[in-house]
N, C-alpha and C. Protein backbone atom coordinates (compact mmCIF):
# COMPACT_ATOMS: atom_id res chain seq x y z
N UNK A 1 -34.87 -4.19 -5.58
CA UNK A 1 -33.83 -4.66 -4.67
C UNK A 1 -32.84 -3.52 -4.45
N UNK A 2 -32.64 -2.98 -3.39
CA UNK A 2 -31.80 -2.20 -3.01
C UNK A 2 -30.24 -2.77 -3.15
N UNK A 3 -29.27 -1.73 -3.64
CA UNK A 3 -28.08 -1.98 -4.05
C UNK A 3 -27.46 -2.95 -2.46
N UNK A 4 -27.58 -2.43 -1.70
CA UNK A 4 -26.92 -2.87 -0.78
C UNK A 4 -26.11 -4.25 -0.06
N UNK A 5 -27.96 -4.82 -0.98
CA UNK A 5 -28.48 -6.28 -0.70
C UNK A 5 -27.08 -7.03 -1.87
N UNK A 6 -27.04 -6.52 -2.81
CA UNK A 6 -25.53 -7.05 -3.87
C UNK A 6 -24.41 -6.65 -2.83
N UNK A 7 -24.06 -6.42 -2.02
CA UNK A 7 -22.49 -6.37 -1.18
C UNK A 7 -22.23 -7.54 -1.11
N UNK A 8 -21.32 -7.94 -1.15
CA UNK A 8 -20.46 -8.85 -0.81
C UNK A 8 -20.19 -9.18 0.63
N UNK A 9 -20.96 -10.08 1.64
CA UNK A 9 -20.98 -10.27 2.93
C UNK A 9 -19.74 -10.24 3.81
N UNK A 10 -18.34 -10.71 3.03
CA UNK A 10 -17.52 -10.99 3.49
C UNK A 10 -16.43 -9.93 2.96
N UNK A 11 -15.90 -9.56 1.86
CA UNK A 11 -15.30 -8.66 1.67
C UNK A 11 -15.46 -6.77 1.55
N UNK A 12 -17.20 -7.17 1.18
CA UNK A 12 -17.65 -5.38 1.73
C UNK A 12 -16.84 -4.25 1.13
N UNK A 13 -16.74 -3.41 1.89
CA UNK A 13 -15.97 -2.01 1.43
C UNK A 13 -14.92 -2.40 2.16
N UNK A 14 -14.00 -2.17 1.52
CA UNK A 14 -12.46 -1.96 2.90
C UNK A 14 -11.73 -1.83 2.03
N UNK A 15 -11.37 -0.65 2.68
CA UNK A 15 -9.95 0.77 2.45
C UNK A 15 -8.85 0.36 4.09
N UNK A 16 -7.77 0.13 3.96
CA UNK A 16 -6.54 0.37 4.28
C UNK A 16 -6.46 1.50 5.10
N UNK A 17 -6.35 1.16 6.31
CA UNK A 17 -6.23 2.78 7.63
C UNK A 17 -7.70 3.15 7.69
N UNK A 18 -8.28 2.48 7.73
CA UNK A 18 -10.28 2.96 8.15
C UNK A 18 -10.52 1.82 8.92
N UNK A 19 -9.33 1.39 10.03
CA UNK A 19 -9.97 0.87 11.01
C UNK A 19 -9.51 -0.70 10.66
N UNK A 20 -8.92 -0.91 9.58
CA UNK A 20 -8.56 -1.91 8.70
C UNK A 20 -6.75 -2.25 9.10
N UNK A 21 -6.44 -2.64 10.59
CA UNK A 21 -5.38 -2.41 10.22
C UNK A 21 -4.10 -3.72 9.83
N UNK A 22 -4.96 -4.72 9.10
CA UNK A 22 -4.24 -5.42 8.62
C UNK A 22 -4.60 -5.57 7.02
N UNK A 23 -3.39 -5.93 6.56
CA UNK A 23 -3.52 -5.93 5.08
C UNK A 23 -4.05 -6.75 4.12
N UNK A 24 -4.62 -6.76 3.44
CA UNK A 24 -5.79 -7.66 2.54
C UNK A 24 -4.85 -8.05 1.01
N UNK A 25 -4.78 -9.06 0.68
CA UNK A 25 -4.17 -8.81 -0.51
C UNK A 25 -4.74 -10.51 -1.58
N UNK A 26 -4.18 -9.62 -2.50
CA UNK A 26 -4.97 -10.93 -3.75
C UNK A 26 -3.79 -11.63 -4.63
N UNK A 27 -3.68 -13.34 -4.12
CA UNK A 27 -2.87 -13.58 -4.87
C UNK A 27 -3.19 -14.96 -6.16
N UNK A 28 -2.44 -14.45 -7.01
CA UNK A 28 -2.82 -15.31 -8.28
C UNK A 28 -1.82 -16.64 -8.73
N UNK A 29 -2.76 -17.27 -8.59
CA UNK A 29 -1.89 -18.88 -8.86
C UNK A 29 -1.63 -19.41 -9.92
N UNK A 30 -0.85 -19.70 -10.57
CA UNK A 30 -0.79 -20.19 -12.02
C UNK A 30 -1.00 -22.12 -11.88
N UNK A 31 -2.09 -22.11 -12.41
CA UNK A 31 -2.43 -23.69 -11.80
C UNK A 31 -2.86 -24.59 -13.14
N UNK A 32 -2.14 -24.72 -14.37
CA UNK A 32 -2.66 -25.26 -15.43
C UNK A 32 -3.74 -26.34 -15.55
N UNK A 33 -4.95 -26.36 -15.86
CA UNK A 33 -5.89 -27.02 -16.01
C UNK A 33 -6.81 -27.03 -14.25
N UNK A 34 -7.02 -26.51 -13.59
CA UNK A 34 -7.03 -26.01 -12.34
C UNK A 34 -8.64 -26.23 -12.67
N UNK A 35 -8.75 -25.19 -13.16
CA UNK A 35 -10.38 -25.35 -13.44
C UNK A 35 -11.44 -26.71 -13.86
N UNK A 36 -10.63 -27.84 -14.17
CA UNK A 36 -11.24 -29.10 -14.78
C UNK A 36 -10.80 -30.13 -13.41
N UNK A 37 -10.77 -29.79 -12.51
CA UNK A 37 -10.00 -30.73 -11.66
C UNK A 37 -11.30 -30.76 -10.78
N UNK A 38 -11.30 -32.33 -9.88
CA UNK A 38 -12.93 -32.81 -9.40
C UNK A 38 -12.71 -32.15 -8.01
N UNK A 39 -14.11 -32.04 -7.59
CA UNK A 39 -15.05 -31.74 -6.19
C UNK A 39 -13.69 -32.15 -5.57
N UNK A 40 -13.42 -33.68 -5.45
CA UNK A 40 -12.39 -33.88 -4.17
C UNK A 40 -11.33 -33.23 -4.56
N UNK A 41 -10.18 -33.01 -5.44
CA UNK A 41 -9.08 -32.07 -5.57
C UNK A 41 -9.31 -31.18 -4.88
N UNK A 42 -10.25 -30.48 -5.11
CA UNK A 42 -10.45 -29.11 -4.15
C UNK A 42 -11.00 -29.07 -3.03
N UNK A 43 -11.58 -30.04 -2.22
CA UNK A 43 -11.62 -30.60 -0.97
C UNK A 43 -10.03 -30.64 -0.52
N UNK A 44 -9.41 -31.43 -1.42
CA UNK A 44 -8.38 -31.73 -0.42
C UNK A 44 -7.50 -30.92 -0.64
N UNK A 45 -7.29 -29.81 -1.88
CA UNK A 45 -6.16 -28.41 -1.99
C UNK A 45 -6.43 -27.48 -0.83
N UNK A 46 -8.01 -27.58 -0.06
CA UNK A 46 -8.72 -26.91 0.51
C UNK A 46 -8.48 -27.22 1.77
N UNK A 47 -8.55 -28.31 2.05
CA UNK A 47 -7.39 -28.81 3.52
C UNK A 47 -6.50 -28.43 3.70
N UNK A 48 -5.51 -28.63 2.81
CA UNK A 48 -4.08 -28.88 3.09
C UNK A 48 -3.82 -27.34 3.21
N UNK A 49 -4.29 -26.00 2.74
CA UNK A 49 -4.54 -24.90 2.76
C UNK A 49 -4.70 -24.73 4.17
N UNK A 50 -5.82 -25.15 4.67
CA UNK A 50 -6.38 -25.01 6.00
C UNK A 50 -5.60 -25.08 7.25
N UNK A 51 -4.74 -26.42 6.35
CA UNK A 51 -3.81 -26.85 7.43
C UNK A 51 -2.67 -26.49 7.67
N UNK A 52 -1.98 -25.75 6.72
CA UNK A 52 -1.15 -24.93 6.88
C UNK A 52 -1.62 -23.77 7.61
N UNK A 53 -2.45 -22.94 7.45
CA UNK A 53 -3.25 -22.02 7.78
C UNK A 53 -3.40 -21.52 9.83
N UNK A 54 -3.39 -22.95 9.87
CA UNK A 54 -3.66 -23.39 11.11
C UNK A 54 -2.58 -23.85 12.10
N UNK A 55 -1.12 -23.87 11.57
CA UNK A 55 -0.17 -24.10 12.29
C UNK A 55 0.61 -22.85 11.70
N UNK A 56 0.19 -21.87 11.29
CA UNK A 56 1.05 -20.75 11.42
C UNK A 56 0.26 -19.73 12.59
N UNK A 57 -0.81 -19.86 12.69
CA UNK A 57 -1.88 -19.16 13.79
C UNK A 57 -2.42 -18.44 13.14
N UNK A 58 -3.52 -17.43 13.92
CA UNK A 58 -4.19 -17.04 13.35
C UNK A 58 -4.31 -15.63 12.69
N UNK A 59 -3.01 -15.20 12.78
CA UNK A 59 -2.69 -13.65 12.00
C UNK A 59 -2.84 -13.54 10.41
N UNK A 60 -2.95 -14.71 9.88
CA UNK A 60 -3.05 -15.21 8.67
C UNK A 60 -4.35 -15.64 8.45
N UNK A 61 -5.15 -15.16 7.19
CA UNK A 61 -6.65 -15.76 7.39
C UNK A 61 -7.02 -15.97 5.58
N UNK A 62 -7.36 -16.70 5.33
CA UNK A 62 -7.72 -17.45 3.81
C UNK A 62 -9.33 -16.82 3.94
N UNK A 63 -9.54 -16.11 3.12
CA UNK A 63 -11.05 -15.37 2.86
C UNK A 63 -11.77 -15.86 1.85
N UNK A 64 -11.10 -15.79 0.15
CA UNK A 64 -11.76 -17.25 -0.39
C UNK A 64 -11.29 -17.09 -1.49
N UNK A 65 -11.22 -18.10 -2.99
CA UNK A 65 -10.67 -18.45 -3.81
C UNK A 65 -11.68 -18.26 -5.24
N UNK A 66 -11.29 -17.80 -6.21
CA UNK A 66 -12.08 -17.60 -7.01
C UNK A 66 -10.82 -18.77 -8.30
N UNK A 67 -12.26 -19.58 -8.81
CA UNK A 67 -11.07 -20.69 -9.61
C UNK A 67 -11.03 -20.31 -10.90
N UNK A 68 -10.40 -20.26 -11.57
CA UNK A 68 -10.86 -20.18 -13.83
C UNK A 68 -10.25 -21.50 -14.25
N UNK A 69 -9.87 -21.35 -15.09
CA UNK A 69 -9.57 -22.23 -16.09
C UNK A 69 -7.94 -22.86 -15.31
N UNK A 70 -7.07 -21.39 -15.73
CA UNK A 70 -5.70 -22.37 -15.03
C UNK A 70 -5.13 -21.29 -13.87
N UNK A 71 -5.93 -20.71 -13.63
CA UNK A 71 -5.81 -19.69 -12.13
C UNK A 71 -6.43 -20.15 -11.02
N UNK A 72 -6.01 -19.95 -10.17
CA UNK A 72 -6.56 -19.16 -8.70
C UNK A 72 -6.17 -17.87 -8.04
N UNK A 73 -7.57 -17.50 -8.25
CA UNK A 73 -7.15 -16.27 -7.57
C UNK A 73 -7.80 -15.97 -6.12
N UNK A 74 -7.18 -15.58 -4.67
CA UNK A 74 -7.30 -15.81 -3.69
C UNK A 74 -7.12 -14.83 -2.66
N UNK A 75 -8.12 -14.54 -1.91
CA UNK A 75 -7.77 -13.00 -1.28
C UNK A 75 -7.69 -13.53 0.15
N UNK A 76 -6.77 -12.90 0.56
CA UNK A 76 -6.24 -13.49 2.01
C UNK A 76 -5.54 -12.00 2.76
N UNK A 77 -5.95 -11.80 4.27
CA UNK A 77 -5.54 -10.87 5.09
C UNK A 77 -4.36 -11.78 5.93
N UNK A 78 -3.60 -11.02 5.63
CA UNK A 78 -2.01 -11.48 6.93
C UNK A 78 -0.96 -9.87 6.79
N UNK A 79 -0.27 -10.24 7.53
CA UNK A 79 0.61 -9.16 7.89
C UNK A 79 1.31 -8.10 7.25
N UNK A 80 1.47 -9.57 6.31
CA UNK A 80 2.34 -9.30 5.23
C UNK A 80 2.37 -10.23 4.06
N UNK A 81 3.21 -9.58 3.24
CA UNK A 81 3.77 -10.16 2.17
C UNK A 81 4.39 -11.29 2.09
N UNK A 82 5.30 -11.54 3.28
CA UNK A 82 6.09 -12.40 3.39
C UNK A 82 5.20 -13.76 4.26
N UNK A 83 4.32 -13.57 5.06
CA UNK A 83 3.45 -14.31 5.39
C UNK A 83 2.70 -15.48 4.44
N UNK A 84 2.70 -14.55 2.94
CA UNK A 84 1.79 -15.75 2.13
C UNK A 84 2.63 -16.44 1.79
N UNK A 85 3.54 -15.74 1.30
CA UNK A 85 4.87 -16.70 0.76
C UNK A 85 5.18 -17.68 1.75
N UNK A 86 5.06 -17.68 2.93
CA UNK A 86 5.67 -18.80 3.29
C UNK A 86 4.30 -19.99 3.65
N UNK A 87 3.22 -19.29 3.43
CA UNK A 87 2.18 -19.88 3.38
C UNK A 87 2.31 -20.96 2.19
N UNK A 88 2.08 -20.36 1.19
CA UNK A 88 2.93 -21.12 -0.23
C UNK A 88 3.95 -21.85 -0.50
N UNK A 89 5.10 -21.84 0.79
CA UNK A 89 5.85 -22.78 0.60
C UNK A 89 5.56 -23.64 1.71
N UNK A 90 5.29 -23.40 2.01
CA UNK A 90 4.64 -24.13 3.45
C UNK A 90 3.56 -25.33 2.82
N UNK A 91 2.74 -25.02 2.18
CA UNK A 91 1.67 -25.93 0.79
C UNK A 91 2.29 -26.31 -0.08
N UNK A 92 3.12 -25.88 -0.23
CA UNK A 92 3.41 -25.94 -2.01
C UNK A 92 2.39 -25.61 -3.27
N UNK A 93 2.21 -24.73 -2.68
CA UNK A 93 0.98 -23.79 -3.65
C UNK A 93 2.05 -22.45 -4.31
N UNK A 94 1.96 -22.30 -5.65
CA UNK A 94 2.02 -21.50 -6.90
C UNK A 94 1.47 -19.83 -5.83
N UNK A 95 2.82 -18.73 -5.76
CA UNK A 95 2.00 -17.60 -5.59
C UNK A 95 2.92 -16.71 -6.37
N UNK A 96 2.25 -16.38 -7.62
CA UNK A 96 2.95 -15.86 -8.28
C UNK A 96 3.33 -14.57 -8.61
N UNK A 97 1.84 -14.30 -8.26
CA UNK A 97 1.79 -12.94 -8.09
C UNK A 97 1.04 -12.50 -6.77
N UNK A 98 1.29 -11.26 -5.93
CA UNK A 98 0.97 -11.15 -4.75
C UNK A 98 1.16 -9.41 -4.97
N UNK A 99 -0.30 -9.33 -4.95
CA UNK A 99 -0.80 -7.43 -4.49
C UNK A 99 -1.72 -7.60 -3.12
N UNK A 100 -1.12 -6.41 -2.63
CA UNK A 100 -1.50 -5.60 -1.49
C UNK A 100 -2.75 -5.02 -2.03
N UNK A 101 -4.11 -4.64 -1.24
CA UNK A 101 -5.90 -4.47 -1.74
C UNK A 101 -5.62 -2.93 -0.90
N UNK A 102 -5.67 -1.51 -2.10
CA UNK A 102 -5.85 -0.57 -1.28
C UNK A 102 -7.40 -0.58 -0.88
N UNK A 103 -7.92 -0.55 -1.62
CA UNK A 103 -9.50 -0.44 -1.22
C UNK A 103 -10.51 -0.78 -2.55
N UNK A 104 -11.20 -2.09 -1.87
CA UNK A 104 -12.09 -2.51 -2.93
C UNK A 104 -13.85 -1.47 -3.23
N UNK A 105 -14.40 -1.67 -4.12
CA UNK A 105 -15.82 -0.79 -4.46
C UNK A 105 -16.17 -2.06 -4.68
N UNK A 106 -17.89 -1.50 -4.82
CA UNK A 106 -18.93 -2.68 -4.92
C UNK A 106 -19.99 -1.52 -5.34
N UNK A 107 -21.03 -2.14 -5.68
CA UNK A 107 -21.94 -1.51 -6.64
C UNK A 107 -22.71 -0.32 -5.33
N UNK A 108 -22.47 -0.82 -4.05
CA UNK A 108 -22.95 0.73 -2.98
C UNK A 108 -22.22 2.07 -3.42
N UNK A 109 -21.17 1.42 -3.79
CA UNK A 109 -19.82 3.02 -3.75
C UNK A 109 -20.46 3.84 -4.04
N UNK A 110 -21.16 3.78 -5.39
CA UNK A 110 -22.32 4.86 -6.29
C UNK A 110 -23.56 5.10 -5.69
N UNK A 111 -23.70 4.89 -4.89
CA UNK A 111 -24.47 5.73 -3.78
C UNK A 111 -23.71 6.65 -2.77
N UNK A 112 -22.66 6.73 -3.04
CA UNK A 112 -21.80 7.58 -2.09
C UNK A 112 -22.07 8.79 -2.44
């Protein structure tokens, strides 16, 4: 199997100023017991996400959520900084921490 075929369809390579010119960033939710919570909870955290999402327009874009135990962690492209935050208060979703993505690798890089 060629490395390639492991990329990540949706997040890929992306570096910041390569054509990339909005900002990607990963934010982490402090969500106690997050991870034990049913199919519908996250159906409907997953809406209400959406739906916020969707009345701020579309400069703001939810890419996808990785869950653990009492995290979420969630990579989302918008403008800015201040964009998620109000995304977050806008939900009432936990953003506790919020980094800017200079540029992610994936197992191709090492073929560079």
């Amino acid at each position: 199997m060629r490395q390639e075929a492991l990329r990540h369809p949706t997040l890929g390579l992306y570096s910041r100023g390569e054509g990339n010119d909005m900002p990607k960033y990963v934010i982490e939710r402090d969500i106690p017991g997050i991870g034990s919570v049913s199919k519908a909870d996250l159906v409907a955290i997953s809406q209400k996400s959406c739906g916020v999402l969707n009345s701020m327009g579309p400069k703001i874009q939810w890419v996808e959520s990785f869950v653990t135990g009492d995290k979420i962690y969630c990579i989302y492209i918008a403008p800015s900084e201040a964009e998620i935050r109000e995304h977050a208060a806008k939900g009432g979703f936990p953003a506790n921490r919020i980094s800017e993505v200079n540029t992610t690798i994936d197992p191709t890089t090492a073929e560079a």
